[in-house]
PDB file of N, CA and C in Angstrom:
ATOM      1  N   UNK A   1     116.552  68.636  29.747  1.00  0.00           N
ATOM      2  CA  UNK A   1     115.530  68.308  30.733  1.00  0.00           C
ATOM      3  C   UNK A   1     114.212  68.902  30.263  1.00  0.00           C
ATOM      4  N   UNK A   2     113.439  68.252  30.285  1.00  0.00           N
ATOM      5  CA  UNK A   2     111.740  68.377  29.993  1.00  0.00           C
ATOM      6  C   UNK A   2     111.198  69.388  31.107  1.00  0.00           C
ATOM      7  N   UNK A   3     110.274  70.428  30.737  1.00  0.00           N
ATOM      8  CA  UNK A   3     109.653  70.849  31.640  1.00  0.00           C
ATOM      9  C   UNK A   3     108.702  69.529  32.485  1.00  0.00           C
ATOM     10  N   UNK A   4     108.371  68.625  31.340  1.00  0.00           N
ATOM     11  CA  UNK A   4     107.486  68.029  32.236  1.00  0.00           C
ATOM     12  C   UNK A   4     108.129  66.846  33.103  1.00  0.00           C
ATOM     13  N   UNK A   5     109.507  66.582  33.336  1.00  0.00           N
ATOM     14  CA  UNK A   5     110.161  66.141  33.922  1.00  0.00           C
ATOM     15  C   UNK A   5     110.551  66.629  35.319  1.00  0.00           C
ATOM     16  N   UNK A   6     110.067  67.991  35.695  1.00  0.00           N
ATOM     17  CA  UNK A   6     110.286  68.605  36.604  1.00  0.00           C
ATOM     18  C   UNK A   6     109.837  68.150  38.305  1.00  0.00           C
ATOM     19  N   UNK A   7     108.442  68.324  37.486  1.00  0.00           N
ATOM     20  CA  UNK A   7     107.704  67.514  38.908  1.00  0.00           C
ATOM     21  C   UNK A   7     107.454  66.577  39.229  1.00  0.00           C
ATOM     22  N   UNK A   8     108.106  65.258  38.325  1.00  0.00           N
ATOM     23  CA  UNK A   8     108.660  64.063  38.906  1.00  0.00           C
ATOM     24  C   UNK A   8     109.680  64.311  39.467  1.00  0.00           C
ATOM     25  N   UNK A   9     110.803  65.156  39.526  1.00  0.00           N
ATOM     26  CA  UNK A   9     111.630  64.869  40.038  1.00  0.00           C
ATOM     27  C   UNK A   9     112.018  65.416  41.614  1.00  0.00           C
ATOM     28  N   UNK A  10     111.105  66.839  41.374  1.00  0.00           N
ATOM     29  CA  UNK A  10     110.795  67.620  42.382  1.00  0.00           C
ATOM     30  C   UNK A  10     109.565  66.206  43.670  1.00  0.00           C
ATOM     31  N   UNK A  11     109.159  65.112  43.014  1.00  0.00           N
ATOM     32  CA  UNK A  11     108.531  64.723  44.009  1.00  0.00           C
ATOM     33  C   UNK A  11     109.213  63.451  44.645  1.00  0.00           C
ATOM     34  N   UNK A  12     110.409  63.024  43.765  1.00  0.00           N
ATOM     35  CA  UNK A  12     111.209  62.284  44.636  1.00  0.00           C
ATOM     36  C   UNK A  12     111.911  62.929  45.575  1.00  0.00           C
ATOM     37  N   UNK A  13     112.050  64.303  45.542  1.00  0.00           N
ATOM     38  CA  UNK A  13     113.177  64.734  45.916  1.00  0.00           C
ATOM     39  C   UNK A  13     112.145  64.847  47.776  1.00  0.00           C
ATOM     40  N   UNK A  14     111.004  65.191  47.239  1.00  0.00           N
ATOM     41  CA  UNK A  14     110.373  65.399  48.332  1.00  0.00           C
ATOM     42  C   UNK A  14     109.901  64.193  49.188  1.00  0.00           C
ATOM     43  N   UNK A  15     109.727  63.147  48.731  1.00  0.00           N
ATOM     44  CA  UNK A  15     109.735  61.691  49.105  1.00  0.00           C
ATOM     45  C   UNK A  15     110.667  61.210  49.659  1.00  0.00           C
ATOM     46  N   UNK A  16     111.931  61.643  49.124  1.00  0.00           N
ATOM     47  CA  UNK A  16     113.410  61.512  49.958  1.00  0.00           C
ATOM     48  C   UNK A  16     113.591  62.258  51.446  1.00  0.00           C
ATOM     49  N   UNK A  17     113.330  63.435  51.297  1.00  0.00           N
ATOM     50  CA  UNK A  17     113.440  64.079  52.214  1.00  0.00           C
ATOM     51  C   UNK A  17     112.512  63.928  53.398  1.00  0.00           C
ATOM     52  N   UNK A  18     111.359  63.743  52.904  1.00  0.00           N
ATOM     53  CA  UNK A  18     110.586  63.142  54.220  1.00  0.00           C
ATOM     54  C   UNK A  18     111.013  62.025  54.563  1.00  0.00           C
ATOM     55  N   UNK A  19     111.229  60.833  54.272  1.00  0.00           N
ATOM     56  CA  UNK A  19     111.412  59.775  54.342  1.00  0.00           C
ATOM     57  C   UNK A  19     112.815  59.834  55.502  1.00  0.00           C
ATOM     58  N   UNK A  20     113.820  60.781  54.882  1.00  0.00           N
ATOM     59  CA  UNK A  20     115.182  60.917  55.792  1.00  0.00           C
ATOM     60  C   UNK A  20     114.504  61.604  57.291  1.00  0.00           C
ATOM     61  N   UNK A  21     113.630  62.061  57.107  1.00  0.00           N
ATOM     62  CA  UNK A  21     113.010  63.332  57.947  1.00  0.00           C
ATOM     63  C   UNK A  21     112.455  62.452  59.079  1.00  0.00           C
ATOM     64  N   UNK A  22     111.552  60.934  58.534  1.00  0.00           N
ATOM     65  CA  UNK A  22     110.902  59.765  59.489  1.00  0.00           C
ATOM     66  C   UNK A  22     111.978  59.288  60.269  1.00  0.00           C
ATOM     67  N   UNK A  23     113.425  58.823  59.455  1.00  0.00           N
ATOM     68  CA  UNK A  23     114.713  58.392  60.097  1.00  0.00           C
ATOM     69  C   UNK A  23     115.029  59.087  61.460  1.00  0.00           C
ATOM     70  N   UNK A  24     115.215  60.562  61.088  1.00  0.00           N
ATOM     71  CA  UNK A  24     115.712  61.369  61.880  1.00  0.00           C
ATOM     72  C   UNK A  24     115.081  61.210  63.380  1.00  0.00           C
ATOM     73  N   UNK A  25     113.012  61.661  62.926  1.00  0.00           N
ATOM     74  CA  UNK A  25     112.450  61.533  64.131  1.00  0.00           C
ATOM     75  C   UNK A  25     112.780  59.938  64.689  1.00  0.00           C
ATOM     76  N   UNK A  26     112.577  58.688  64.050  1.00  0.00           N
ATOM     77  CA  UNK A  26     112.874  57.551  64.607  1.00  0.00           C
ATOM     78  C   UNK A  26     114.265  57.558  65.673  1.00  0.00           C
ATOM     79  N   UNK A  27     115.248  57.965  65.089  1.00  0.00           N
ATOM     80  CA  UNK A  27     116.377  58.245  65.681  1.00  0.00           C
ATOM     81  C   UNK A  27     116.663  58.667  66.831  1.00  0.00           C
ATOM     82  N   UNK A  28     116.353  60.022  66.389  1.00  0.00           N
ATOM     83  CA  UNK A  28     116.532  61.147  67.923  1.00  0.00           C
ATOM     84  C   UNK A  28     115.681  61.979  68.109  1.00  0.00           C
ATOM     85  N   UNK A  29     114.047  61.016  67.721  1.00  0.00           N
ATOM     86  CA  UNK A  29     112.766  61.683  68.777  1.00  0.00           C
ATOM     87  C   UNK A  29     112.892  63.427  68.549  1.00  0.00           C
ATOM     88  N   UNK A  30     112.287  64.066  69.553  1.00  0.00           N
ATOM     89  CA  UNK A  30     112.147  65.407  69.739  1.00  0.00           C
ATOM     90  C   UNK A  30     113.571  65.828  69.064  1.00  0.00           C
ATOM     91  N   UNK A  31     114.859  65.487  69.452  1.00  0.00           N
ATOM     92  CA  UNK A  31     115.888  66.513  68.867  1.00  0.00           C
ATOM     93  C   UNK A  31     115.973  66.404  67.291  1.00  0.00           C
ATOM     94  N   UNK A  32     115.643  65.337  66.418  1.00  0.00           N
ATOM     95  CA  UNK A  32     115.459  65.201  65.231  1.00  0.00           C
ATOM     96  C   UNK A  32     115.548  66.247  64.205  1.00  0.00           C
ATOM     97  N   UNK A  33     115.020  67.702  64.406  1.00  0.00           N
ATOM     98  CA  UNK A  33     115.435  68.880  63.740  1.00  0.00           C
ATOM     99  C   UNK A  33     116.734  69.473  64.540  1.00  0.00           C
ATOM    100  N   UNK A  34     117.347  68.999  65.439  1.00  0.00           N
ATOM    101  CA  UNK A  34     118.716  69.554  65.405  1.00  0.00           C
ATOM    102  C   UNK A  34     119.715  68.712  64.911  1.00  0.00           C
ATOM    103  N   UNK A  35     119.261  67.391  64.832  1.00  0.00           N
ATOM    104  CA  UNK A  35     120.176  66.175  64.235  1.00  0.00           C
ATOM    105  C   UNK A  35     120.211  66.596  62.464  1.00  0.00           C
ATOM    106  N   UNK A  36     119.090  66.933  62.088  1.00  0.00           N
ATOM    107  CA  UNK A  36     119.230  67.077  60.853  1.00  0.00           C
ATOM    108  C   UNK A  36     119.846  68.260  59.816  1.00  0.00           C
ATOM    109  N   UNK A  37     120.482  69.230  61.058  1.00  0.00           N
ATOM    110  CA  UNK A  37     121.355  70.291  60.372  1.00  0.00           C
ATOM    111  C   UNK A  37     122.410  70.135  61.162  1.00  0.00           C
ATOM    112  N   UNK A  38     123.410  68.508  61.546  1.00  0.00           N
ATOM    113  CA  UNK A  38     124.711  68.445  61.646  1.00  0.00           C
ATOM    114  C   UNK A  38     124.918  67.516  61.629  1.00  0.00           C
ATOM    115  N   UNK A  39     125.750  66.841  61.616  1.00  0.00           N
ATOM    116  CA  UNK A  39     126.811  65.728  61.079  1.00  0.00           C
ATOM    117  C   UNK A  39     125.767  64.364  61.327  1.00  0.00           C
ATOM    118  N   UNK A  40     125.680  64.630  63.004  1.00  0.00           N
ATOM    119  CA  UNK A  40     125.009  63.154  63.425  1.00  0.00           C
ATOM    120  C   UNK A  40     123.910  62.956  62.597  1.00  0.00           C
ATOM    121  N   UNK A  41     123.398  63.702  62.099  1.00  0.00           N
ATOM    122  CA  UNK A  41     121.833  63.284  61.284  1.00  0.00           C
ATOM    123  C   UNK A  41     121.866  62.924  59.840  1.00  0.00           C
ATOM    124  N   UNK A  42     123.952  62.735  59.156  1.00  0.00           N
ATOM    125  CA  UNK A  42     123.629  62.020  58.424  1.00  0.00           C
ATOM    126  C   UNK A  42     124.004  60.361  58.597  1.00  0.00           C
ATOM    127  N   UNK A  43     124.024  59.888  59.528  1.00  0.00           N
ATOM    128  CA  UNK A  43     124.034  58.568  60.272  1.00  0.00           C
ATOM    129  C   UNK A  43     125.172  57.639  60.221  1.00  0.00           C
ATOM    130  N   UNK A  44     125.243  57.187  61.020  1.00  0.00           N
ATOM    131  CA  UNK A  44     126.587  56.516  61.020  1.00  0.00           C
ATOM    132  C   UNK A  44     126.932  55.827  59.749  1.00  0.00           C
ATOM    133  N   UNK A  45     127.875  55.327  58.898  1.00  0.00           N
ATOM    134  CA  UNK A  45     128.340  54.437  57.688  1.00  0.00           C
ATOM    135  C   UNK A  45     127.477  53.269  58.072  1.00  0.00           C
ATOM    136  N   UNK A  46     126.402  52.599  57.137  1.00  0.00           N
ATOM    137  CA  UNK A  46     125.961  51.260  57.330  1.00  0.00           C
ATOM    138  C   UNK A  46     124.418  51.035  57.725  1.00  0.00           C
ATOM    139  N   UNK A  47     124.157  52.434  58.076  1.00  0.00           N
ATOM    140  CA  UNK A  47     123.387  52.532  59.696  1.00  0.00           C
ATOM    141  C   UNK A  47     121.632  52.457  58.046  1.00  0.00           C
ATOM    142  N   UNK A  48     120.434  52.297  58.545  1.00  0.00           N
ATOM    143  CA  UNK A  48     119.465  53.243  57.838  1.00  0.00           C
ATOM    144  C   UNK A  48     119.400  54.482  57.493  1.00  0.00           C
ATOM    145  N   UNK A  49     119.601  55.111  58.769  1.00  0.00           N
ATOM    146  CA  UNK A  49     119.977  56.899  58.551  1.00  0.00           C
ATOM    147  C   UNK A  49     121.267  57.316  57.167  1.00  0.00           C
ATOM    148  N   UNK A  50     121.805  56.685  57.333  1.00  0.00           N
ATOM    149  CA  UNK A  50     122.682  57.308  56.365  1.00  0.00           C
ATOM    150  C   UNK A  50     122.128  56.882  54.860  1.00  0.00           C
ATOM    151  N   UNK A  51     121.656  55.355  54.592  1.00  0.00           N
ATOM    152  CA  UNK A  51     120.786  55.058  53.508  1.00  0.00           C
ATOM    153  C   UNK A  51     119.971  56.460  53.238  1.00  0.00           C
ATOM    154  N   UNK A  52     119.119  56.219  54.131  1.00  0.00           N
ATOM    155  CA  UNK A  52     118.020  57.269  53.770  1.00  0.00           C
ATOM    156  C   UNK A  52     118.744  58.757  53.735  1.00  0.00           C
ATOM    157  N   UNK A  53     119.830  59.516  53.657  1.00  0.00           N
ATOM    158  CA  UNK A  53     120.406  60.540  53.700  1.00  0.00           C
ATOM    159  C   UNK A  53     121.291  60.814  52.310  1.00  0.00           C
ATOM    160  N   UNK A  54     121.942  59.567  51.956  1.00  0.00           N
ATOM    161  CA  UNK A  54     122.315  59.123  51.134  1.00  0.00           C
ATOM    162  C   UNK A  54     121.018  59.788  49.966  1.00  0.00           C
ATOM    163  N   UNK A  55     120.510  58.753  49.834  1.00  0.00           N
ATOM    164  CA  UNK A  55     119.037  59.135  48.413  1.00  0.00           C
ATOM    165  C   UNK A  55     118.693  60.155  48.574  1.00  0.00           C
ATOM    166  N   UNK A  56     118.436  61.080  49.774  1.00  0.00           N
ATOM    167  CA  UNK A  56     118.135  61.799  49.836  1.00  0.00           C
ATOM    168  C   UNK A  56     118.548  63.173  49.009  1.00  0.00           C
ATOM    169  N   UNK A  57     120.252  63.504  50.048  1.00  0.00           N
ATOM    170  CA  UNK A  57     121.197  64.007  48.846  1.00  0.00           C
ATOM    171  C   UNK A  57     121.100  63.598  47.065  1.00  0.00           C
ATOM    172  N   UNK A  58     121.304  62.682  47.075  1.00  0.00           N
ATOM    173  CA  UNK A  58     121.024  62.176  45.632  1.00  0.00           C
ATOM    174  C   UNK A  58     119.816  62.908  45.213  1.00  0.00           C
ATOM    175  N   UNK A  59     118.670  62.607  45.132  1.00  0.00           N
ATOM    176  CA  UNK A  59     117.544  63.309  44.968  1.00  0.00           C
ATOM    177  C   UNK A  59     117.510  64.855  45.030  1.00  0.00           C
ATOM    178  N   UNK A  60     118.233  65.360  46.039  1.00  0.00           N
ATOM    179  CA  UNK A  60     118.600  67.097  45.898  1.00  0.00           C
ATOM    180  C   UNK A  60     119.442  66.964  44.995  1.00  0.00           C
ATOM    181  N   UNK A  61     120.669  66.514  44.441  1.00  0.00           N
ATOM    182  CA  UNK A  61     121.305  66.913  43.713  1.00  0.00           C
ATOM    183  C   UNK A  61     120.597  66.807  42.185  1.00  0.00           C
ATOM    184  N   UNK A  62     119.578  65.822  41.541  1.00  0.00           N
ATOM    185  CA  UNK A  62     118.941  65.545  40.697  1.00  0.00           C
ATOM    186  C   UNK A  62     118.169  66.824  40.219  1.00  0.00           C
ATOM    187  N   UNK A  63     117.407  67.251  41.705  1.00  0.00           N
ATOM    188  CA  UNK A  63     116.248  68.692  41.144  1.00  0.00           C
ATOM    189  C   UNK A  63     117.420  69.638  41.151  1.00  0.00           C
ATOM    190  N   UNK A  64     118.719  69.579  41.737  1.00  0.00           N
ATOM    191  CA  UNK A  64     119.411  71.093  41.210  1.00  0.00           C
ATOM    192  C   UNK A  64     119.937  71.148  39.903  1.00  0.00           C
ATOM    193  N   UNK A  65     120.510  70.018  39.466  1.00  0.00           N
ATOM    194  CA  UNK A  65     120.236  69.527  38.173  1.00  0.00           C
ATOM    195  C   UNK A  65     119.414  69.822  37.064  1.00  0.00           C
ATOM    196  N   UNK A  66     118.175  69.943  37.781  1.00  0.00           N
ATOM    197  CA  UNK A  66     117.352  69.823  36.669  1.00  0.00           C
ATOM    198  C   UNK A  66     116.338  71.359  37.151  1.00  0.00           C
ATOM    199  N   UNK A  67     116.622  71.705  37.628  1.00  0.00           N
ATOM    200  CA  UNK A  67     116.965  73.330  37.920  1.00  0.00           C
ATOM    201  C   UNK A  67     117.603  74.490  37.576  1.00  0.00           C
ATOM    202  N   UNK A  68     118.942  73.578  36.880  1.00  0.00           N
ATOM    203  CA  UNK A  68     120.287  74.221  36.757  1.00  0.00           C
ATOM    204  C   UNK A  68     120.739  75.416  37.833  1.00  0.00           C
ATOM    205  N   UNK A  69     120.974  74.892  39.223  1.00  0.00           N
ATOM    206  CA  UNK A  69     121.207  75.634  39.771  1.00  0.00           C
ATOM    207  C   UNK A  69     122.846  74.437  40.469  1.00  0.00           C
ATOM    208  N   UNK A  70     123.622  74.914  41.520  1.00  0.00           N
ATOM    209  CA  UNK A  70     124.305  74.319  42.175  1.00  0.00           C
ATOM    210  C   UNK A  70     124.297  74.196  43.067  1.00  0.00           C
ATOM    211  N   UNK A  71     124.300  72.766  43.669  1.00  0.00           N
ATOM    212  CA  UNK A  71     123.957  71.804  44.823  1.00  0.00           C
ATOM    213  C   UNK A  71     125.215  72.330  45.775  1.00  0.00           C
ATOM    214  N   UNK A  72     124.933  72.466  46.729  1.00  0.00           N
ATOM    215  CA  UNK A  72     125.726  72.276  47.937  1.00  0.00           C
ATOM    216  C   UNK A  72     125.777  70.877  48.261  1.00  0.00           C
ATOM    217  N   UNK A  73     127.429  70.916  48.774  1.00  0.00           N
ATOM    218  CA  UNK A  73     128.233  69.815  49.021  1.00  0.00           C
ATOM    219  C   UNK A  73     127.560  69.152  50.313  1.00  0.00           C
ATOM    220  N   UNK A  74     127.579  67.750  50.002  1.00  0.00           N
ATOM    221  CA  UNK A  74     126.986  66.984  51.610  1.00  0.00           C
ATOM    222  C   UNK A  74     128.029  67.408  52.601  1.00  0.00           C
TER     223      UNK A  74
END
């Protein structure tokens, strides 16, 4: 991995995460930060929410990757 590969990847990762973050608020409004540290906030099978949770993960697992550190399990 390239140093200069870093902060591309560090900015999908951050593009992902907001993006899951818009889902969440779309979803469940005000509770949206409690949806997003348990189960329901990674969205039903099929649903958008889980798309966008989906890449998301993906995208964290990429910068730990390229971090060399280890990703925690979805």
């Amino acid at each position: 991995m390239t140093t200069t590969a870093l902060p591309s990847i560090a900015s999908r990762f951050h593009a992902a995460d907001a993006a899951w973050q818009a889902g969440l608020v779309a979803e469940f409004g005000r509770s949206a930060s409690e949806a997003r540290y348990s189960d329901v906030g990674q969205g039903e099978p099929g649903t958008e929410l889980r798309r966008l949770y989906v890449a998301r993960y993906a995208a964290y697992v990429a910068w730990c990757e390229a971090n060399d550190i280890e990703a925690m399990r979805a």
